[in-house]
PDB file of N, CA and C in Angstrom:
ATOM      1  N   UNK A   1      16.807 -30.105 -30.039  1.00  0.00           N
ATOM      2  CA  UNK A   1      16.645 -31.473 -29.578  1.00  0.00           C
ATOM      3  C   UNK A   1      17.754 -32.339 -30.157  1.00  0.00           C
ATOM      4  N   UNK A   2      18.194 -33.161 -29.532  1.00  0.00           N
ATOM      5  CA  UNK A   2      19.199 -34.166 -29.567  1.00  0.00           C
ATOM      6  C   UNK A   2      18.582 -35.546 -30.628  1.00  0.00           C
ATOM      7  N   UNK A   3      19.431 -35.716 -31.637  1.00  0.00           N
ATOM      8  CA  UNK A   3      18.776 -36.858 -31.888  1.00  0.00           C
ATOM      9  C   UNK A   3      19.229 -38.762 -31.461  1.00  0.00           C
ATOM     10  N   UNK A   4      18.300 -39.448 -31.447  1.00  0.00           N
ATOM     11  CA  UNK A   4      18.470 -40.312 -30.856  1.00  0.00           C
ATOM     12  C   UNK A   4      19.021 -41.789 -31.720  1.00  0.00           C
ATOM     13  N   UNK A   5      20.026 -41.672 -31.723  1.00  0.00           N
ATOM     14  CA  UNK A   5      20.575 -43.329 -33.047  1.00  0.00           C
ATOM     15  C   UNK A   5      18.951 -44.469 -32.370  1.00  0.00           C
ATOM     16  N   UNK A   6      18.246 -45.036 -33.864  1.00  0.00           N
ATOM     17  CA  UNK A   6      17.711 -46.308 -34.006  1.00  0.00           C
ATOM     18  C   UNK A   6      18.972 -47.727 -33.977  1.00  0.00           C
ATOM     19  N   UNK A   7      19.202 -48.319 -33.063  1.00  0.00           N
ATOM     20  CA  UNK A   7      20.148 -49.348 -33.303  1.00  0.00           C
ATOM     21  C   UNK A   7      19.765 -50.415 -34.323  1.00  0.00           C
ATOM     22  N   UNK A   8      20.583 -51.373 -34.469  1.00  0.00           N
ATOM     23  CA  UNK A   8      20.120 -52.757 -35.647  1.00  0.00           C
ATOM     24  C   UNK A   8      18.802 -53.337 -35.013  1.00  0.00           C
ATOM     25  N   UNK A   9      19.282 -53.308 -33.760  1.00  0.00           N
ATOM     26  CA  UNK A   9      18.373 -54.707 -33.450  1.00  0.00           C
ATOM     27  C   UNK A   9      16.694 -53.823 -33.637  1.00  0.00           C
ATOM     28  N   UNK A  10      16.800 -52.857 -33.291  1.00  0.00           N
ATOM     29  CA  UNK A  10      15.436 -51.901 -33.728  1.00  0.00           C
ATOM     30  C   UNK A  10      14.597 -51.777 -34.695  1.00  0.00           C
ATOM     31  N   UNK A  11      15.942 -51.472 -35.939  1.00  0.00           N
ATOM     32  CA  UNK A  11      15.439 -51.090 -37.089  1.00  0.00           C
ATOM     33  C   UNK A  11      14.964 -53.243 -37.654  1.00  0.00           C
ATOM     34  N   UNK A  12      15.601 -54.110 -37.458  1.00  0.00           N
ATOM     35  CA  UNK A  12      15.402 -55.623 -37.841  1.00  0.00           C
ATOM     36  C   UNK A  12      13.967 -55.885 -37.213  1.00  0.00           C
ATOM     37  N   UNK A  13      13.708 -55.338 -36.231  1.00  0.00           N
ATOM     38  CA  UNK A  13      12.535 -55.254 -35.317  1.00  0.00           C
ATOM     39  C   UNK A  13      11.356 -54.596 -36.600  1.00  0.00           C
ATOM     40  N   UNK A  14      11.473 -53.423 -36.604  1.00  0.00           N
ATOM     41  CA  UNK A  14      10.615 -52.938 -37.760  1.00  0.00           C
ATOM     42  C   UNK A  14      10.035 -53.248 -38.894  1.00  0.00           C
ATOM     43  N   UNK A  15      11.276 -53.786 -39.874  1.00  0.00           N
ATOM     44  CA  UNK A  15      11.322 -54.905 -40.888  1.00  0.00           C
ATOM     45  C   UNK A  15      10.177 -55.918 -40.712  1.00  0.00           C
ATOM     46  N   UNK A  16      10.502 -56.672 -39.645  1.00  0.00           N
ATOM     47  CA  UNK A  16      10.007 -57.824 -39.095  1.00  0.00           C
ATOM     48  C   UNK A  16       8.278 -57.435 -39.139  1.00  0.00           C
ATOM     49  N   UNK A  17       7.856 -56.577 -38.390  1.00  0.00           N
ATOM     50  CA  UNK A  17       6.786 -56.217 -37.948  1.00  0.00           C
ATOM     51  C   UNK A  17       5.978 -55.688 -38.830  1.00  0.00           C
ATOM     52  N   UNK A  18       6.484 -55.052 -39.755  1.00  0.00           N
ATOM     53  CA  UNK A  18       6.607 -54.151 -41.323  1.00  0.00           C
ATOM     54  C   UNK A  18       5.906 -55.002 -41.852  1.00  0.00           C
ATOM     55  N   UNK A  19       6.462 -56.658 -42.411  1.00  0.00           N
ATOM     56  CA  UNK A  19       6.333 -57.784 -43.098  1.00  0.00           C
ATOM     57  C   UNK A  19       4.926 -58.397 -42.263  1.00  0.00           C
ATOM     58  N   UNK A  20       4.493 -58.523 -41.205  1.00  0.00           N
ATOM     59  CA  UNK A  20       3.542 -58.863 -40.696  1.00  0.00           C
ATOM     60  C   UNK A  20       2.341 -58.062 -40.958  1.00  0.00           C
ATOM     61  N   UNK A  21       2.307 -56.341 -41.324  1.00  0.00           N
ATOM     62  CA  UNK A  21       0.859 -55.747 -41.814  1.00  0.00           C
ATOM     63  C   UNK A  21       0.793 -54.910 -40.344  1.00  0.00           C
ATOM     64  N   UNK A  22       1.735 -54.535 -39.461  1.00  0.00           N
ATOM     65  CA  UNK A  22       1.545 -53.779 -38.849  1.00  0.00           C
ATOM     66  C   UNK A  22       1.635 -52.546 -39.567  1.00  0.00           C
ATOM     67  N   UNK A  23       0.657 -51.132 -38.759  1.00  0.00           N
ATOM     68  CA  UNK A  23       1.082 -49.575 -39.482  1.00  0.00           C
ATOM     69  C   UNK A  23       2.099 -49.225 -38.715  1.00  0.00           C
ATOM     70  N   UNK A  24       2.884 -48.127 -39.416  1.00  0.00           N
ATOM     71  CA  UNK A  24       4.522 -47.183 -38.800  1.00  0.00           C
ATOM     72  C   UNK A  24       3.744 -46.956 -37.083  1.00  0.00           C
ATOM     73  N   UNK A  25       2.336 -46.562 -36.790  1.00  0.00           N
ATOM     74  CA  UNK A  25       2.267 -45.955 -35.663  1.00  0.00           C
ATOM     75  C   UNK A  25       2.445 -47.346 -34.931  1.00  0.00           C
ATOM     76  N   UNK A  26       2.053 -47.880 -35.093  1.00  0.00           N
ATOM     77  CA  UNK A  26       1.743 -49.023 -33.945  1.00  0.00           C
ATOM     78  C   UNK A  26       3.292 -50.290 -34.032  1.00  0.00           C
ATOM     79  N   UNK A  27       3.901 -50.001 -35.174  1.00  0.00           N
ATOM     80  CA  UNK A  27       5.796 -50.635 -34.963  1.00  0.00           C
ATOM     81  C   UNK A  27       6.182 -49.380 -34.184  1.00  0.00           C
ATOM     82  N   UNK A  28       6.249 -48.073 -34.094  1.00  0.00           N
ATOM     83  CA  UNK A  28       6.913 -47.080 -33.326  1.00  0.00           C
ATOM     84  C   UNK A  28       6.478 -47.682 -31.946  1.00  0.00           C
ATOM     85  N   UNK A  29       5.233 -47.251 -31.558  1.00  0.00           N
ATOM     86  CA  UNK A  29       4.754 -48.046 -30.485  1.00  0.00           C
ATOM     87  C   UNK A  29       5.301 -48.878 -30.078  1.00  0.00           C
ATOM     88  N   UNK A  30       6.029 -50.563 -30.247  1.00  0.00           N
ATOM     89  CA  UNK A  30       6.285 -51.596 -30.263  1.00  0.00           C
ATOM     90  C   UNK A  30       7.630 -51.523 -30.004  1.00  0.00           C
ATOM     91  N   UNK A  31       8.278 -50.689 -30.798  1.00  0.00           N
ATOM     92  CA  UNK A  31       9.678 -50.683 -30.532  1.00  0.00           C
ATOM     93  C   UNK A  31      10.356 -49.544 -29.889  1.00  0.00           C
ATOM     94  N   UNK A  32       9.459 -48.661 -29.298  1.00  0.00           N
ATOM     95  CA  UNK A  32       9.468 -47.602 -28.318  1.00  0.00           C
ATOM     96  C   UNK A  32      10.365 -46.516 -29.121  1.00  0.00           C
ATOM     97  N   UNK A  33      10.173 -46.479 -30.328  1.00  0.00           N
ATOM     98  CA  UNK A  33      11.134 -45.619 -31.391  1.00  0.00           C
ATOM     99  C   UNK A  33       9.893 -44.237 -32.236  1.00  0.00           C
ATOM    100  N   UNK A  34      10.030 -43.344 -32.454  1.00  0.00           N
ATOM    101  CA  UNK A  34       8.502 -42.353 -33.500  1.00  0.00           C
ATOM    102  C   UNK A  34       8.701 -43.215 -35.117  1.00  0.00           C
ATOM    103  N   UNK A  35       6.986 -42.633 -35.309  1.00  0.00           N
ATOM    104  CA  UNK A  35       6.714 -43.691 -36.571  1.00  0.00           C
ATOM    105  C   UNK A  35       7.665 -42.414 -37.580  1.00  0.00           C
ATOM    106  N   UNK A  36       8.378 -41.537 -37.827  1.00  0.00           N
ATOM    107  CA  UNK A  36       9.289 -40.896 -38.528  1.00  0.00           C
ATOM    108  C   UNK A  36      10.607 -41.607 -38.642  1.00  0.00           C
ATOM    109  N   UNK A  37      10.970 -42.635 -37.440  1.00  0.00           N
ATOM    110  CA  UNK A  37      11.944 -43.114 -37.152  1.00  0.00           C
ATOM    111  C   UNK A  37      11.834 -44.429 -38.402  1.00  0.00           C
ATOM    112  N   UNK A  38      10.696 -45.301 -37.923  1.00  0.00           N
ATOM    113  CA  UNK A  38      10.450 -46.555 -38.190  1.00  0.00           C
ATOM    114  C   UNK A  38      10.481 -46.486 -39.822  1.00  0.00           C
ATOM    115  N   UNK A  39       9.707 -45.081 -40.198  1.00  0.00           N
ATOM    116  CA  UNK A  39       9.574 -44.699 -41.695  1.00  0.00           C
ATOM    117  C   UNK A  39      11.225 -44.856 -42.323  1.00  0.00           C
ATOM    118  N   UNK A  40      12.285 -44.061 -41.534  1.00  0.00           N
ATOM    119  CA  UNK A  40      13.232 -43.795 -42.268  1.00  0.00           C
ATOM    120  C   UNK A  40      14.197 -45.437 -42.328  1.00  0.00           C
ATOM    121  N   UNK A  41      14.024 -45.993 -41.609  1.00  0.00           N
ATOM    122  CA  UNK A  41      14.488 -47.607 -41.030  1.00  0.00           C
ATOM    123  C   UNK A  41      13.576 -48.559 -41.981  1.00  0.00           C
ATOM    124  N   UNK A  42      12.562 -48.196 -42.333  1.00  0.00           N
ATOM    125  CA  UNK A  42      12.459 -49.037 -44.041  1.00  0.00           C
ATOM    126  C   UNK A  42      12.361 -48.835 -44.996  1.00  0.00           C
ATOM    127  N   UNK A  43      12.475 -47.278 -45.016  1.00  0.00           N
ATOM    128  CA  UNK A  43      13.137 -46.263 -46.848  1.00  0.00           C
ATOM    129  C   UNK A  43      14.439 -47.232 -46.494  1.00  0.00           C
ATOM    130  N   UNK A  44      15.078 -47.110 -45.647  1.00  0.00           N
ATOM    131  CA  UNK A  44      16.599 -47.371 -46.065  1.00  0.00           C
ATOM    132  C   UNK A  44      17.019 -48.917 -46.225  1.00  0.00           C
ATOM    133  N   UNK A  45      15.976 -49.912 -45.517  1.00  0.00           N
ATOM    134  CA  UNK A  45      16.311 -51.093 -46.255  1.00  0.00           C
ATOM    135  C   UNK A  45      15.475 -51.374 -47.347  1.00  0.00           C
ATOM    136  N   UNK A  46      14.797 -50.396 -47.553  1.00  0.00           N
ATOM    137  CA  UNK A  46      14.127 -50.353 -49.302  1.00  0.00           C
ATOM    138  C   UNK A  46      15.232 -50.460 -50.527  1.00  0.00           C
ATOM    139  N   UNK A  47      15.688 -48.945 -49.775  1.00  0.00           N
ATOM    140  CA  UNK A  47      16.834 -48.933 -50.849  1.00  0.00           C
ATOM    141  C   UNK A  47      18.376 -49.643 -50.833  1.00  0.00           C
ATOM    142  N   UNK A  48      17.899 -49.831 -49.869  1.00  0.00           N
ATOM    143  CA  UNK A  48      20.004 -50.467 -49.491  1.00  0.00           C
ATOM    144  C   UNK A  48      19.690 -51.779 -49.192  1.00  0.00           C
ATOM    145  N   UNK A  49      18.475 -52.401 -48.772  1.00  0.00           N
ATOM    146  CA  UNK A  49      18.195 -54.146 -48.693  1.00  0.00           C
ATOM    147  C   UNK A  49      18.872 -54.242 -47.062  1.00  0.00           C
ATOM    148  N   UNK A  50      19.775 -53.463 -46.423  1.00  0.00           N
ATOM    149  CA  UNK A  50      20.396 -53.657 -45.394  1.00  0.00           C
ATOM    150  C   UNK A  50      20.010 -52.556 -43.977  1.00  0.00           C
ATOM    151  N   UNK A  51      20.062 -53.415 -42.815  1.00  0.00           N
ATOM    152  CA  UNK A  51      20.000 -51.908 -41.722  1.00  0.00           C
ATOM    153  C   UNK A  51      20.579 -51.915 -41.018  1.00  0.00           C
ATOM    154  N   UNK A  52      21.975 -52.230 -41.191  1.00  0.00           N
ATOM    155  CA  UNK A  52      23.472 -51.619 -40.334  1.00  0.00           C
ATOM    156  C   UNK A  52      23.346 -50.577 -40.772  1.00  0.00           C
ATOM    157  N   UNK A  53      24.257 -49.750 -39.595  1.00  0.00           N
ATOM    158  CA  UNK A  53      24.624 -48.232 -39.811  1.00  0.00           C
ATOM    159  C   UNK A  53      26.179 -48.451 -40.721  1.00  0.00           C
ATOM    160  N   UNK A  54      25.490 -46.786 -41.863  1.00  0.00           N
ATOM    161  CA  UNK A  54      26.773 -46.293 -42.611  1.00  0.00           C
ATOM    162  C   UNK A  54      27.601 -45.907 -41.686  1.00  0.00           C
ATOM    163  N   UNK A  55      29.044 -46.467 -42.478  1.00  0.00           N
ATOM    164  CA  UNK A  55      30.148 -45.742 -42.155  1.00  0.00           C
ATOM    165  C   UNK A  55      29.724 -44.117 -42.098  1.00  0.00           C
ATOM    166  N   UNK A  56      30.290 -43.689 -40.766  1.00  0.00           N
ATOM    167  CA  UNK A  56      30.488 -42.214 -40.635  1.00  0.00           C
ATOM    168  C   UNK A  56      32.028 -41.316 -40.570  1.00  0.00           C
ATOM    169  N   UNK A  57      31.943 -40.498 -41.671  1.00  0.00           N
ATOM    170  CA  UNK A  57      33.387 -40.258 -41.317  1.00  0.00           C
ATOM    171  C   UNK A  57      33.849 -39.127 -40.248  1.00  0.00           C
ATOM    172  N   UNK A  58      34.273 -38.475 -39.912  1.00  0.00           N
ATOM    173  CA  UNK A  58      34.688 -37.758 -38.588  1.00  0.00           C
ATOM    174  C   UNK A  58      36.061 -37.721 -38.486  1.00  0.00           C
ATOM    175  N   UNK A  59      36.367 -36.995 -37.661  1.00  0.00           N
ATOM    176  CA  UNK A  59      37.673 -36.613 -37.029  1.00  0.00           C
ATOM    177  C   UNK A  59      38.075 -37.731 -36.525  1.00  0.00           C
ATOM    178  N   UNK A  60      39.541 -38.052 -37.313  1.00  0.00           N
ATOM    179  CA  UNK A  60      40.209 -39.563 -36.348  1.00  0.00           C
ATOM    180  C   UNK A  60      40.733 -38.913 -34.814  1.00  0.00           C
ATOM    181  N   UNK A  61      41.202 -40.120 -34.170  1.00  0.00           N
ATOM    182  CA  UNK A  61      40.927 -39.994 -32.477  1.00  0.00           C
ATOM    183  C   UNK A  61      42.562 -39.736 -32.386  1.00  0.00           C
ATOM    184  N   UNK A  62      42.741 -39.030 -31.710  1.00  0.00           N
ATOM    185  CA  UNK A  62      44.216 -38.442 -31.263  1.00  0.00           C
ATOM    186  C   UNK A  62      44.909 -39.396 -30.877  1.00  0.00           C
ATOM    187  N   UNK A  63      44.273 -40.585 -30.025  1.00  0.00           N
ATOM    188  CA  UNK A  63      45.152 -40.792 -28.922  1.00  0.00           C
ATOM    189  C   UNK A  63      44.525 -42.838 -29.679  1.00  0.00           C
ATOM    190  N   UNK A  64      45.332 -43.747 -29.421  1.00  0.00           N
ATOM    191  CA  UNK A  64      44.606 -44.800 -29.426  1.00  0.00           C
ATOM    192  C   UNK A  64      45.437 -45.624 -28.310  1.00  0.00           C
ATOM    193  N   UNK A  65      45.109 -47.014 -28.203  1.00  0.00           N
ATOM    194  CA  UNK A  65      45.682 -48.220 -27.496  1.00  0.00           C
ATOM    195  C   UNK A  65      47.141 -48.274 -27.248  1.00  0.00           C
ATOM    196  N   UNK A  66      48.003 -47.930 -28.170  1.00  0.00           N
ATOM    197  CA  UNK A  66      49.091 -48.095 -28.492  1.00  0.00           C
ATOM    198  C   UNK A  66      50.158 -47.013 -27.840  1.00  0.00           C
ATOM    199  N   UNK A  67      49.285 -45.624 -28.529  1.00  0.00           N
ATOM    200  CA  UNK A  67      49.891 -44.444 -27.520  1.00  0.00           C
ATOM    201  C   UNK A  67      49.638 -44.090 -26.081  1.00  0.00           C
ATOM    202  N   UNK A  68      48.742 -44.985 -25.419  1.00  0.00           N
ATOM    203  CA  UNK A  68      48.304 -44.184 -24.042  1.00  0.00           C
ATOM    204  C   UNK A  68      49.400 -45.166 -22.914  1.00  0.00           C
TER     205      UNK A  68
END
């Protein structure tokens, strides 16, 4: 199975809903995301206070703006 990126506006969604006394099942529900998702989207602004996505590093792109 493919996994599916939670975007900002998702995971801020969660937070939000989190802070109101909703449970993980019923924010998954809400934000059409699994409560595994919603779980890992407020471990990580637990620990990091933030829910932008980390830098990912990867293979730079061959080709850019300049060369095409």
């Amino acid at each position: 199975m493919t996994q599916k990126n939670v975007d900002e506006y998702q995971r801020a969604q969660c937070i939000a809903l989190r802070k109101t006394g909703m449970s993980y099942h019923a924010i998954g529900i809400n934000a059409g995301i699994s409560r595994a998702s919603v779980q890992g989207a407020l471990k990580r602004f637990e620990e990091t206070g933030d829910f932008q996505d980390h830098h990912r590093c990867g293979r730079l792109k061959k080709l850019n703006r300049q060369n095409v």
